[in-house]
Protein backbone atom coordinates (compact mmCIF):
# COMPACT_ATOMS: atom_id res chain seq x y z
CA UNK A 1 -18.95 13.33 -21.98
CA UNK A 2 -18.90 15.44 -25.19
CA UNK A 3 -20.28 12.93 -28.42
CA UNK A 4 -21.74 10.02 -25.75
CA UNK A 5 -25.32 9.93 -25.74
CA UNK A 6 -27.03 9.88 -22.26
CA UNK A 7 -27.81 6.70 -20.74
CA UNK A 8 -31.81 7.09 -19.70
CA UNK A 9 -32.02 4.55 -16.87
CA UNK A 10 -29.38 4.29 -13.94
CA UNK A 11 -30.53 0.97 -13.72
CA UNK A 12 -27.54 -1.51 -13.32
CA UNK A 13 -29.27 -3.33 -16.81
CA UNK A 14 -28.43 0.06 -18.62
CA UNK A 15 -24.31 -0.22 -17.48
CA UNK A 16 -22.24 -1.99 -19.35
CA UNK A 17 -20.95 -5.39 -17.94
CA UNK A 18 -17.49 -5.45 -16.57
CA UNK A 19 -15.86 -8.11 -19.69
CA UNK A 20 -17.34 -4.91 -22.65
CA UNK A 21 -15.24 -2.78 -19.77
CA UNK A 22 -12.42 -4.91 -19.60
CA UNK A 23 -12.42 -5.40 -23.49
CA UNK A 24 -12.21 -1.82 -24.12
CA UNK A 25 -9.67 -1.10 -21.63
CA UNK A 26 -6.95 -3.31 -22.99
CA UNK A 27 -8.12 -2.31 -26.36
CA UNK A 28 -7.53 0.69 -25.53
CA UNK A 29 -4.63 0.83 -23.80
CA UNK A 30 -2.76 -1.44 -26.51
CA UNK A 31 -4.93 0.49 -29.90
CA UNK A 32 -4.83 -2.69 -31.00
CA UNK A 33 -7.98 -5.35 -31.09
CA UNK A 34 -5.09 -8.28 -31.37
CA UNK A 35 -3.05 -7.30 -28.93
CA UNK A 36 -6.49 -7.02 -26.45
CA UNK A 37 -7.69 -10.34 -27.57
CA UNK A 38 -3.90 -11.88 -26.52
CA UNK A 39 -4.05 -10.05 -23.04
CA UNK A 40 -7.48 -11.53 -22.46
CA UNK A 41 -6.92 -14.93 -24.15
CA UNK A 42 -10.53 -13.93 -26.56
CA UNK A 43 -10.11 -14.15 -30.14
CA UNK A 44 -9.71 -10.61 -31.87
CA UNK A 45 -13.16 -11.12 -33.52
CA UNK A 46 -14.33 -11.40 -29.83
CA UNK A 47 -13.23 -8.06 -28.76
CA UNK A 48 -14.45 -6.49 -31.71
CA UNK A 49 -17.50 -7.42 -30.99
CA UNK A 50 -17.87 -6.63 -27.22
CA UNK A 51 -16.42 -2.84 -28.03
CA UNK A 52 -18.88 -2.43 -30.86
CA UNK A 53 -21.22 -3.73 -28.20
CA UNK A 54 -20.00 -0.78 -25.60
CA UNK A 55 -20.23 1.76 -28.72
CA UNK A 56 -23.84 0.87 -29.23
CA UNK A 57 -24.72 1.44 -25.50
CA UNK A 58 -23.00 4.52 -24.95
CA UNK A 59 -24.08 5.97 -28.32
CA UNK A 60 -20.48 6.59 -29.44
CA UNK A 61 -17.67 5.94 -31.90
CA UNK A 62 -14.57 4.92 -29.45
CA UNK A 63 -12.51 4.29 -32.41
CA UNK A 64 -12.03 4.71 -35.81
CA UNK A 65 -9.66 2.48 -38.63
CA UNK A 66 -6.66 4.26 -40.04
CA UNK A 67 -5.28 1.14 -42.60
CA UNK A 68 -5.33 -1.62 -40.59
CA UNK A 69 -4.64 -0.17 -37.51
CA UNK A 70 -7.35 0.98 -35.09
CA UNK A 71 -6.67 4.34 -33.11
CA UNK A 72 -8.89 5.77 -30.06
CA UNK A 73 -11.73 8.91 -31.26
CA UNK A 74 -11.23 11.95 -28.71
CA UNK A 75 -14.75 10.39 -27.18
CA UNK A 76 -12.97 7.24 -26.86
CA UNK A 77 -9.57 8.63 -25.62
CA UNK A 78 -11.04 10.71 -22.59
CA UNK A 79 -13.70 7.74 -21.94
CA UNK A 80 -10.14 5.16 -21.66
CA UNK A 81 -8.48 7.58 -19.16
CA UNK A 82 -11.53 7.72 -16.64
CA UNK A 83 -11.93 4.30 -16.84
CA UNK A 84 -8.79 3.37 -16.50
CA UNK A 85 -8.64 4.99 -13.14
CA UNK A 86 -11.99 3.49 -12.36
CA UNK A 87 -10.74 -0.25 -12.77
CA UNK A 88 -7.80 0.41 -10.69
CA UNK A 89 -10.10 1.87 -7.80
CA UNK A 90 -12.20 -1.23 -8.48
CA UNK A 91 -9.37 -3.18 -7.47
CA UNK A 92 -8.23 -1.55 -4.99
CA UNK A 93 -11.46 -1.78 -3.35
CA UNK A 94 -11.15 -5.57 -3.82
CA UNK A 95 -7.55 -5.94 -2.12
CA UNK A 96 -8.84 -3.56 0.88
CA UNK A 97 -11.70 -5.68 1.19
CA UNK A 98 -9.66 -8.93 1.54
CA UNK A 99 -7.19 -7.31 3.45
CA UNK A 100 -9.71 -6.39 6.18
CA UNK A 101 -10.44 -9.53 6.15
CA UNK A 102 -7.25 -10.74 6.86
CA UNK A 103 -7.26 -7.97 9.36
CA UNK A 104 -4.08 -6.78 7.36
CA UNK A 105 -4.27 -3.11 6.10
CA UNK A 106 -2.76 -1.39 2.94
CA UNK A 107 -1.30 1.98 2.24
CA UNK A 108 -0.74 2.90 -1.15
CA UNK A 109 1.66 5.53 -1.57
CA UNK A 110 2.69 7.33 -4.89
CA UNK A 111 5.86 8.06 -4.58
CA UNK A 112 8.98 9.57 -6.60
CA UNK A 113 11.17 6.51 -7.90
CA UNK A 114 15.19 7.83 -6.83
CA UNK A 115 13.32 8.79 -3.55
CA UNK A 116 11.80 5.25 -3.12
CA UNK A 117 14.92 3.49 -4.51
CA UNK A 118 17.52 5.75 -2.36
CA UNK A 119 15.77 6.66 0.24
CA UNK A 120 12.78 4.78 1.36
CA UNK A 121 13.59 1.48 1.01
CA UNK A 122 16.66 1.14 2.75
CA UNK A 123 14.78 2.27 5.72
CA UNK A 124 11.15 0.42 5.26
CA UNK A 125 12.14 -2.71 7.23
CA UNK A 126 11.88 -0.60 10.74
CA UNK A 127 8.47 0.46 10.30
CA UNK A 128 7.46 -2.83 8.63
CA UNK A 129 8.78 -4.12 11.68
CA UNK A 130 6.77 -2.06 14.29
CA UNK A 131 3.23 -2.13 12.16
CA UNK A 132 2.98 -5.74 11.20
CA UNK A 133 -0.29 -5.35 10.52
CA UNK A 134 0.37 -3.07 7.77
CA UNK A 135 1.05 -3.53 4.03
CA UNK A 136 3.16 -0.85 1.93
CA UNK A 137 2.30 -0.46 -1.87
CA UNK A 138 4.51 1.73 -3.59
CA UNK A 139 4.03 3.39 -7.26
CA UNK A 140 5.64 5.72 -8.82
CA UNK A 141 4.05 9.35 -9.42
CA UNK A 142 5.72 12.34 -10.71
CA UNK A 143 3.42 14.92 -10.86
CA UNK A 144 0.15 15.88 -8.49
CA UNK A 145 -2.72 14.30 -8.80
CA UNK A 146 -6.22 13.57 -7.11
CA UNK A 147 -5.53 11.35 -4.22
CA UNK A 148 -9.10 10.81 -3.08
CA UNK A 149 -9.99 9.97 -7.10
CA UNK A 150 -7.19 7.55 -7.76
CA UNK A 151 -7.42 6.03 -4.30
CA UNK A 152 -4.02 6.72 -2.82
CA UNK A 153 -3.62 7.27 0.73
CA UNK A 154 -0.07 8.69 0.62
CA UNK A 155 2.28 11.18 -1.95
CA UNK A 156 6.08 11.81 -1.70
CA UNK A 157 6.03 15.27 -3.26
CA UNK A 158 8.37 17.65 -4.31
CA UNK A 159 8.75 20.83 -5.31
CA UNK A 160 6.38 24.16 -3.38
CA UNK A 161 3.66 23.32 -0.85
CA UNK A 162 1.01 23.77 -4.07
CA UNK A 163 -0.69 20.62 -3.68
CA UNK A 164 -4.80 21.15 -3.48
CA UNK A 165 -6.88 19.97 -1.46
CA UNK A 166 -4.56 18.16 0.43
CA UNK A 167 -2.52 18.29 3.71
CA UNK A 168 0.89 18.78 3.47
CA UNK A 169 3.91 17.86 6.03
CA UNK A 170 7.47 19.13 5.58
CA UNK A 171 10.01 16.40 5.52
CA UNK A 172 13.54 18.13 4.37
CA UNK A 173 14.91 21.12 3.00
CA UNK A 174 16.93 19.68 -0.23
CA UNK A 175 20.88 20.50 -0.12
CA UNK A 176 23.11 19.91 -2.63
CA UNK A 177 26.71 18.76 -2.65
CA UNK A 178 29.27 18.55 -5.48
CA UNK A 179 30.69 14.98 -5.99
CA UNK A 180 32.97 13.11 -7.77
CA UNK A 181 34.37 9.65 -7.85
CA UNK A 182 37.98 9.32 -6.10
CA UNK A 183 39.95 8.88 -9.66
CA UNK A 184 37.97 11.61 -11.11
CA UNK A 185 38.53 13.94 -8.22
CA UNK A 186 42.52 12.78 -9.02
CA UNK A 187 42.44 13.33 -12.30
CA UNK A 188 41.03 16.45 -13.02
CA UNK A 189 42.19 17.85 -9.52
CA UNK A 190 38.50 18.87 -9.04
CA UNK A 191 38.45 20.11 -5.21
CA UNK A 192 39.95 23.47 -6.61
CA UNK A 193 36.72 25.54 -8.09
CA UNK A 194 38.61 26.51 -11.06
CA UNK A 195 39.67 23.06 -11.91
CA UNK A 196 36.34 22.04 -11.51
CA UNK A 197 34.50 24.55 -13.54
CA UNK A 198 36.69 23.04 -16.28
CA UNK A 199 35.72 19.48 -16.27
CA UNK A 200 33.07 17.21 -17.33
CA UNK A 201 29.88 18.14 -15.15
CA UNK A 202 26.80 15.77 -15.07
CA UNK A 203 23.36 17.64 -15.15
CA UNK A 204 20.23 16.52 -14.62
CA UNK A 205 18.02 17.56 -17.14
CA UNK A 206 15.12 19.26 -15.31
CA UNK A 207 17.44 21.07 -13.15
CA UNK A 208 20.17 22.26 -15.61
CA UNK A 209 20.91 25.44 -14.36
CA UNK A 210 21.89 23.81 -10.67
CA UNK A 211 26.10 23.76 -11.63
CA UNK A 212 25.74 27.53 -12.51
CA UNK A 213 23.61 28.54 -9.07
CA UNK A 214 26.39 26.35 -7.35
CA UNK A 215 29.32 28.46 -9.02
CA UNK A 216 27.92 31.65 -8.52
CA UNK A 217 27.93 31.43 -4.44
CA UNK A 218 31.63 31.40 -5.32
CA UNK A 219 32.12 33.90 -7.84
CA UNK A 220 32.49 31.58 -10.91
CA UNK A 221 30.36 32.33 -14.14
CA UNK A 222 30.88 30.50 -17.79
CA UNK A 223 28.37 29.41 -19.95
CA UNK A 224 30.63 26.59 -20.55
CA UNK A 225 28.99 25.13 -17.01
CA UNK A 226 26.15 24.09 -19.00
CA UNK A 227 28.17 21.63 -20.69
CA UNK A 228 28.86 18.06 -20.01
CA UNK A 229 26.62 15.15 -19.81
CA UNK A 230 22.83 15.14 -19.16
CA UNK A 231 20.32 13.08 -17.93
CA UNK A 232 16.73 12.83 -16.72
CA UNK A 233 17.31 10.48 -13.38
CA UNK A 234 19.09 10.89 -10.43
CA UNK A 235 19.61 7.30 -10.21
CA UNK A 236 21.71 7.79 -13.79
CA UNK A 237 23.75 10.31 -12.67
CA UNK A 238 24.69 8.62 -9.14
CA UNK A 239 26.13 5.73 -11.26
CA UNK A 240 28.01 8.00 -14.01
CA UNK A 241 29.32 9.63 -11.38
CA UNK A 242 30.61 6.34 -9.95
CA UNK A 243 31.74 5.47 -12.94
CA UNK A 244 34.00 8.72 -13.40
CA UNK A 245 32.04 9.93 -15.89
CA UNK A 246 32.01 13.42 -14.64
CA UNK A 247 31.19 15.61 -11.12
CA UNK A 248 27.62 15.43 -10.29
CA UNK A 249 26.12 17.62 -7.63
CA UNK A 250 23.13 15.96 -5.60
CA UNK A 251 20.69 15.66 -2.65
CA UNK A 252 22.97 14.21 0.25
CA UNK A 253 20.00 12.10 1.14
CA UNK A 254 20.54 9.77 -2.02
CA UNK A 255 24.11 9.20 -1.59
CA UNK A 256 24.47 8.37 2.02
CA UNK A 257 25.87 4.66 0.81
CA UNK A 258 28.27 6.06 -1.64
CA UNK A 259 29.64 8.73 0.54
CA UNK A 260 29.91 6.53 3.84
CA UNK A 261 31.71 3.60 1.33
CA UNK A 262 33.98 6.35 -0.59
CA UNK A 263 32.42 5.69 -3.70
CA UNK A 264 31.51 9.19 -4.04
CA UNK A 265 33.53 12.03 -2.13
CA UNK A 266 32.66 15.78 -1.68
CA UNK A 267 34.65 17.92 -3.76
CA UNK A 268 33.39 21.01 -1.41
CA UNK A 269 31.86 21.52 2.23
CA UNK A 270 29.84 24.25 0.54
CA UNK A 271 25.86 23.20 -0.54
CA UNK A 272 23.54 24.13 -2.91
CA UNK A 273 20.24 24.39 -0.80
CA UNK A 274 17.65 24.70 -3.21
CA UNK A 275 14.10 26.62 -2.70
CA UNK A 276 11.90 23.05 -3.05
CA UNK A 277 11.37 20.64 -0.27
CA UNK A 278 9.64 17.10 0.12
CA UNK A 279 6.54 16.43 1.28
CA UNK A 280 4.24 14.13 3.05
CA UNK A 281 0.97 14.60 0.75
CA UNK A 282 -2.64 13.05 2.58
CA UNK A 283 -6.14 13.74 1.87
CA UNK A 284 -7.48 17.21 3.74
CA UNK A 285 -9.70 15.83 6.70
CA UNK A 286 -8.40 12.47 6.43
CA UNK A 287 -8.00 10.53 9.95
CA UNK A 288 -6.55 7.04 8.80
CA UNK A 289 -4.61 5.88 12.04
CA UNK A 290 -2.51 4.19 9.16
CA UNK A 291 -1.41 7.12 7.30
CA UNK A 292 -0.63 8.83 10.76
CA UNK A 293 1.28 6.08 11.44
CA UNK A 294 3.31 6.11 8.25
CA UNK A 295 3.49 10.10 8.31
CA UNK A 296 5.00 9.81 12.11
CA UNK A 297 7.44 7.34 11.11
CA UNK A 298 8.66 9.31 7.89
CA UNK A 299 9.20 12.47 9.91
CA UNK A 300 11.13 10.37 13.16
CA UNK A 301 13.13 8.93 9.72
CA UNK A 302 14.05 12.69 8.44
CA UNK A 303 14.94 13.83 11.56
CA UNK A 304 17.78 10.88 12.40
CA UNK A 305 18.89 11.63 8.81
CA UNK A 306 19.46 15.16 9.54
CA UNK A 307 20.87 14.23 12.89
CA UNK A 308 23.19 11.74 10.64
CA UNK A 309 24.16 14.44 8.35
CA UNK A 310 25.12 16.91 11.17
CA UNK A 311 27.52 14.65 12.67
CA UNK A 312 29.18 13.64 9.34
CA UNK A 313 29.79 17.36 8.46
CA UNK A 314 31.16 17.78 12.07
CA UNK A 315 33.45 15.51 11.05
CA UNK A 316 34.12 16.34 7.18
């Protein structure tokens, strides 16, 4: 690390203990020596100490005073982030090891939170059921990252098949359908395209340009189809959409409740089917009869969905 000075001896006398770790960590992750001290139940004086301590050992300045505030050096910031990531493994290591123990075995998946909420969950309890012997730790991840270096054995992706390194299993195709509440569909007579391009459309935020790919396939273009209300969750937009707040169009998959209950109601047969897909992400090479397991039971799980979805449109 840039501004650290070598350590000379890999001897474990020449690493820092685990509390000047732990001291620095919080510190770090709070900038703020009190704030540390209160997580760890030390006074602040104490943590002061054990990170000048860890500054001594590792031959660098992990932060620096601005007023009375204490803020991490770019040493300091980059050394917070690996470590951070190095106590979690540490962890980790700890719950596998009791869990083998206990002959019980835990997958920890990073997952995409609408997907979990909307998708996932209300299916878990079957494979829960079947693999009693397995435990299911789910936390949220939005972007790729280095499953074998953070320790995960599972990632709900989506997007391209551009994850490295790994091995990647198709779950679904994403398709799109324009919704509305019942009273909103009433009130701004929305199931005729032209009415529709005139009222309030929801957008989500990452994806604002998805109203205006759905009204071209059927000849409507306005910039005014950028307007309306925007957010950055699915999960926001399923419930202003409930509320009448506006037309939302969305994944099928995440409003399989509010379509079956008539909460939400298509204002078109047609779909948007967009050019990303999800993903089952695992480590290239990896053989975990657990992750198998789990990666089995998540593509059984898309396939009765799309089963589902055939026979509702059959009947639409």
């Amino acid at each position: 690390m840039e501004g650290v000075k070598p350590v000379h001896s890999v001897g474990h006398h020449s690493l820092p203990s685990y509390a000047l770790l732990r001291s620095f960590e919080c510190a770090a992750r709070h900038e703020s020596f009190t704030q540390a001290a209160e997580e760890l139940h030390l006074t602040q004086s104490a943590v002061s100490r054990q990170v000048k301590e860890l500054e001594d050992m590792m031959g660098a300045t992990l932060f620096r005073r601005v007023g009375r505030r204490v803020v991490l050096t770019e040493s300091g910031r980059r050394f917070a982030a690996d470590l951070a990531i190095d106590l979690e493994n540490l962890r980790q290591s700890v719950v596998r090891a009791i869990a083998v123990g206990e002959r019980i075995s835990t997958l920890r998946i990073g997952i995409l939170p609408t997907f979990a909420s909307r998708w996932l969950i209300p299916r878990l309890a079957t494979f829960l059921n079947d693999h009693p012997n397995i435990e299911i730790r789910l936390e949220t991840r939005t972007l790729p990252f280095d499953l074998t270096r953070e320790r995960f054995d599972i990632a709900i992706h989506f997007g391209k098949a551009d994850w490295p390194d790994a091995r990647m299993t198709k779950l679904f195709d994403e398709e799109m359908l324009p919704v509305a509440s019942p009273r909103f569909r009433d009130m701004h007579m929305a199931t005729e395209p032209g009415r529709l391009a005139e009222a309030p459309l929801l957008h989500l935020i990452t994806r604002e340009s998805a109203w205006i790919d759905w009204f071209a396939m059927i000849g409507i273009s306005d910039r005014r189809l950028l307007s309306g209300r925007h957010f950055d969750q699915f999960s926001m937009i399923i419930s202003a959409a409930a509320a009448s707040l506006g037309a939302a169009l969305l994944p099928k998959y995440l409003i399989e409740t509010e379509l079956e209950g008539g909460i939400l109601i298509p204002l078109s047969d047609m779909a948007l089917k967009t050019h990303n897909s999800y993903f089952v992400v695992s480590a290239a090479g990896d053989v975990n009869p657990q992750v198998n397991a789990f990666t089995r039971w998540l593509m059984s799980a898309a396939r009765r969905g799309s089963m589902h979805e055939t026979r509702q449109d059959g009947r639409m």
